[in-house]
C-alpha atoms as a PDB file:
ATOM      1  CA  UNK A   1     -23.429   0.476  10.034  1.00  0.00           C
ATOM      2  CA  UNK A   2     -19.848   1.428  11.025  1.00  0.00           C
ATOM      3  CA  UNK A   3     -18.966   0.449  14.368  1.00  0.00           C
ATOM      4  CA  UNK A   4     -16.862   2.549  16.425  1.00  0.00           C
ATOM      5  CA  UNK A   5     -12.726   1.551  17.575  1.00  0.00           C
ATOM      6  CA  UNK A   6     -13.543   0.937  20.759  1.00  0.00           C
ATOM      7  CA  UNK A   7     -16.016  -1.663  19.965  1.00  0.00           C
ATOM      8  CA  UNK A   8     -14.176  -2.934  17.166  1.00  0.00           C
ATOM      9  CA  UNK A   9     -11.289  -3.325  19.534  1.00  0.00           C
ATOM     10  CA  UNK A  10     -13.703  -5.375  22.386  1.00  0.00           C
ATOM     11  CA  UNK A  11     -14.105  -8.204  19.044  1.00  0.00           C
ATOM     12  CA  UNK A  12     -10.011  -8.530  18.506  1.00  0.00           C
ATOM     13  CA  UNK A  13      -8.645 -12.038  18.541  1.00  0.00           C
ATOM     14  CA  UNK A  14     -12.319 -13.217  17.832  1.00  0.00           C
ATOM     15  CA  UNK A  15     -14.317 -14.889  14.823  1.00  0.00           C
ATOM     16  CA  UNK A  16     -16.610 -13.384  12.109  1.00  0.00           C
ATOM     17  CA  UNK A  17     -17.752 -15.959   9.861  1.00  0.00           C
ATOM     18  CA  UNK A  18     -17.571 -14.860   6.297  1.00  0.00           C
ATOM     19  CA  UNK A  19     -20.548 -15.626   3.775  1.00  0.00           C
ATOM     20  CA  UNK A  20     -19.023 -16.324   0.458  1.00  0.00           C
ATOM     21  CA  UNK A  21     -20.064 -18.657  -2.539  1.00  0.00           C
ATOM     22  CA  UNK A  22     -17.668 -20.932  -1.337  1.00  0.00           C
ATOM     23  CA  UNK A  23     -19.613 -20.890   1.860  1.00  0.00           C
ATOM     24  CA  UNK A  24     -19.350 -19.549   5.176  1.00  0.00           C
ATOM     25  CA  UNK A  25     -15.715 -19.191   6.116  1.00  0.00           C
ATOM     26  CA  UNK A  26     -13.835 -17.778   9.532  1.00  0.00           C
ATOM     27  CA  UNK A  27     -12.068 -14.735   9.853  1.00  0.00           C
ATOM     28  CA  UNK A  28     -10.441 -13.364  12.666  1.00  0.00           C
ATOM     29  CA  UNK A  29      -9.644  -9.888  13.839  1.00  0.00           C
ATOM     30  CA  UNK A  30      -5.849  -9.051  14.299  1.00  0.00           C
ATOM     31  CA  UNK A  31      -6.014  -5.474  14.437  1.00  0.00           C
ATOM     32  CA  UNK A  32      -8.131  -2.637  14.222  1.00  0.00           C
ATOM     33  CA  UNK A  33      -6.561   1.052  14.756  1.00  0.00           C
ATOM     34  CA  UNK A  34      -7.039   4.806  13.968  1.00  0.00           C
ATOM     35  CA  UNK A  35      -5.949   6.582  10.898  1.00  0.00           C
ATOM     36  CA  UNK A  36      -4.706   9.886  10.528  1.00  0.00           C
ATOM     37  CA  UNK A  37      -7.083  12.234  10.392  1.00  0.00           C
ATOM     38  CA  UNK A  38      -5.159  14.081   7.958  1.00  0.00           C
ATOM     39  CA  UNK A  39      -7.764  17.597   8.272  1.00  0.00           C
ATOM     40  CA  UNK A  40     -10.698  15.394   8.103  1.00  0.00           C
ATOM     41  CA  UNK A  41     -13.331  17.862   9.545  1.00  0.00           C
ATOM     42  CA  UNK A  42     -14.444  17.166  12.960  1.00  0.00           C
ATOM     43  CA  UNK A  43     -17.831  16.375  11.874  1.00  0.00           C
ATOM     44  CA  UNK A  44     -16.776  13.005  10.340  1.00  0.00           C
ATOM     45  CA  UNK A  45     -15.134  10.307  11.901  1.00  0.00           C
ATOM     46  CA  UNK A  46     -11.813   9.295  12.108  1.00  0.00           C
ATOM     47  CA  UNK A  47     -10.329   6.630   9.567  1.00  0.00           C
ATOM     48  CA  UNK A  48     -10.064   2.809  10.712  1.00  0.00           C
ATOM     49  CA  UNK A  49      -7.755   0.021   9.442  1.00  0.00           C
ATOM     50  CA  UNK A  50      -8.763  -3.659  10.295  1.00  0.00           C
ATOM     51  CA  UNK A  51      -6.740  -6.608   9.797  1.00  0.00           C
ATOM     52  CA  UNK A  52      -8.423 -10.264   9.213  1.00  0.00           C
ATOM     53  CA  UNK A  53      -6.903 -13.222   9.031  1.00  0.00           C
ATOM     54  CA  UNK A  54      -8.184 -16.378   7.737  1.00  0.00           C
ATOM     55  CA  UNK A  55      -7.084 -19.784   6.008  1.00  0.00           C
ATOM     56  CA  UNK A  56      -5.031 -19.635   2.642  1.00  0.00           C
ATOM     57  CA  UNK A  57      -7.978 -21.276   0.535  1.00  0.00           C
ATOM     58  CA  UNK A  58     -10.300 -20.193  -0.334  1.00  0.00           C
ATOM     59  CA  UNK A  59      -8.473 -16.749  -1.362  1.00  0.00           C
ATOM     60  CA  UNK A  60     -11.236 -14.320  -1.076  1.00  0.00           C
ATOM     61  CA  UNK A  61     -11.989 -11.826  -4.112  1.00  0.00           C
ATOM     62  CA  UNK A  62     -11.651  -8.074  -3.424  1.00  0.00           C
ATOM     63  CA  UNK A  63     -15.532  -7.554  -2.726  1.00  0.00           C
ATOM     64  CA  UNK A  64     -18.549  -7.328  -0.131  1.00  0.00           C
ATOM     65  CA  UNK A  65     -19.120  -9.676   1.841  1.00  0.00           C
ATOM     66  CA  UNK A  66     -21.440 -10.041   5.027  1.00  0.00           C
ATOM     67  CA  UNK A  67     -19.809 -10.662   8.300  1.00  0.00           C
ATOM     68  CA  UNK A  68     -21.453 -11.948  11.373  1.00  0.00           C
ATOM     69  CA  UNK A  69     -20.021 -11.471  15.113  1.00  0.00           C
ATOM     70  CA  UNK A  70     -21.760 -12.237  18.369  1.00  0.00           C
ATOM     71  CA  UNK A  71     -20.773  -8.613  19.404  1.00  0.00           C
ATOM     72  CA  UNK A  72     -21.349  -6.761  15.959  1.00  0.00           C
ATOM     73  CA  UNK A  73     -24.179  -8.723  14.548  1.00  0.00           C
ATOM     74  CA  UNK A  74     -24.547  -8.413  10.966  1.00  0.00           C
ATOM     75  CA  UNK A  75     -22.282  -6.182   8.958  1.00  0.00           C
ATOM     76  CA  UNK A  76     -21.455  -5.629   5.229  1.00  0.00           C
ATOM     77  CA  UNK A  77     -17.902  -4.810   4.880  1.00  0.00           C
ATOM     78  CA  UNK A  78     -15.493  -4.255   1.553  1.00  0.00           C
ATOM     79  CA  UNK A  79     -12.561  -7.183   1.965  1.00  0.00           C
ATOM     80  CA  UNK A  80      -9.103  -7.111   0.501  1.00  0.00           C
ATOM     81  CA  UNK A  81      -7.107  -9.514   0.391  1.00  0.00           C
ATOM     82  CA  UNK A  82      -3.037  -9.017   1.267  1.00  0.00           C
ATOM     83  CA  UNK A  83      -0.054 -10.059   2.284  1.00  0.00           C
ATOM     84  CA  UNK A  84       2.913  -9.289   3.848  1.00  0.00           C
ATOM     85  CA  UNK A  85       7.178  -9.916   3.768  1.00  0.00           C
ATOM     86  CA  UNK A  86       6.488 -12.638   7.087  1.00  0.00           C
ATOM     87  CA  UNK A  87       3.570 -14.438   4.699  1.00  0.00           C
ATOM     88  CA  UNK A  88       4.998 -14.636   1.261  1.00  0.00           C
ATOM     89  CA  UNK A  89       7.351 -17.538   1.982  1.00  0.00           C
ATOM     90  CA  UNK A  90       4.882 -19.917   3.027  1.00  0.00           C
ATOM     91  CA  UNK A  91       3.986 -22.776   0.758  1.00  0.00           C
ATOM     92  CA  UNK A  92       1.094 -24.948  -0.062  1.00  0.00           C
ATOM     93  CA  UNK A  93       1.659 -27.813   1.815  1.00  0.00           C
ATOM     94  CA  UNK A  94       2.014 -25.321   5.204  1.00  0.00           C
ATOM     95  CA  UNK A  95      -0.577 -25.898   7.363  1.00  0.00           C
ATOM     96  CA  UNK A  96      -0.029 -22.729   8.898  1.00  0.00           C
ATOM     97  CA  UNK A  97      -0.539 -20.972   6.061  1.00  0.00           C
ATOM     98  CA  UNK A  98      -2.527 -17.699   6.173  1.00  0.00           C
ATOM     99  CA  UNK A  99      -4.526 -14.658   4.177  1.00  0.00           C
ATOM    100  CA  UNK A 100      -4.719 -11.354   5.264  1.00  0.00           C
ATOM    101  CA  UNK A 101      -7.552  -9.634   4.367  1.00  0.00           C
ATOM    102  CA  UNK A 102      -8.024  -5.200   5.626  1.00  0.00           C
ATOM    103  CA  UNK A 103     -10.868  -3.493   5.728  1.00  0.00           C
ATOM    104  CA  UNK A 104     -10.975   0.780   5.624  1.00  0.00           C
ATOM    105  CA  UNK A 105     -13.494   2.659   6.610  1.00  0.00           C
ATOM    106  CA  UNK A 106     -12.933   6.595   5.316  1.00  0.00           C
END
């Protein structure tokens, strides 16, 4: 199910814990915005941009994974991971070290 901006926007600055094989790990919503419709008809939706982060290990693989969030419940979302110029000088031994991770919906 894709959830609409203005509920995805009611979750920002909150946790969805992650089920990967490396277990369950936390995620938290920085952003979630509108894309440019760009002539999409008006029959489909608009595009939305989210913006996760999380901690630096384990780096997540580009894949599915199933979210949960108190607000959203269950979802099954495409992740992938990035980073940006403020992220790329941290080190290892930072602990405030973080991953990025987006998620589109078209």
């Amino acid at each position: 199910m894709r959830p609409d901006l203005e509920k995805l926007q009611s979750c920002l600055h909150t946790v969805f814990s992650v089920h990967t094989a490396a277990g369950i790990i936390e995620l938290r919503l920085e952003k979630a915005i509108e894309l440019p419709r760009s002539g999409l008809p008006d029959t489909l939706p608009s595009p939305l941009n989210l913006t996760l982060t999380g901690p630096a290990e384990p780096l997540l693989s580009d894949a599915q994974y199933y979210l949960d969030h108190p607000l959203l419940g269950r979802q099954l979302w495409f992740l992938n991971a990035f980073s940006y110029a403020p992220f790329l000088n941290n080190t290892a031994d930072d602990p405030n070290r973080s991953q990025r991770y987006q998620v589109l919906f078209t």
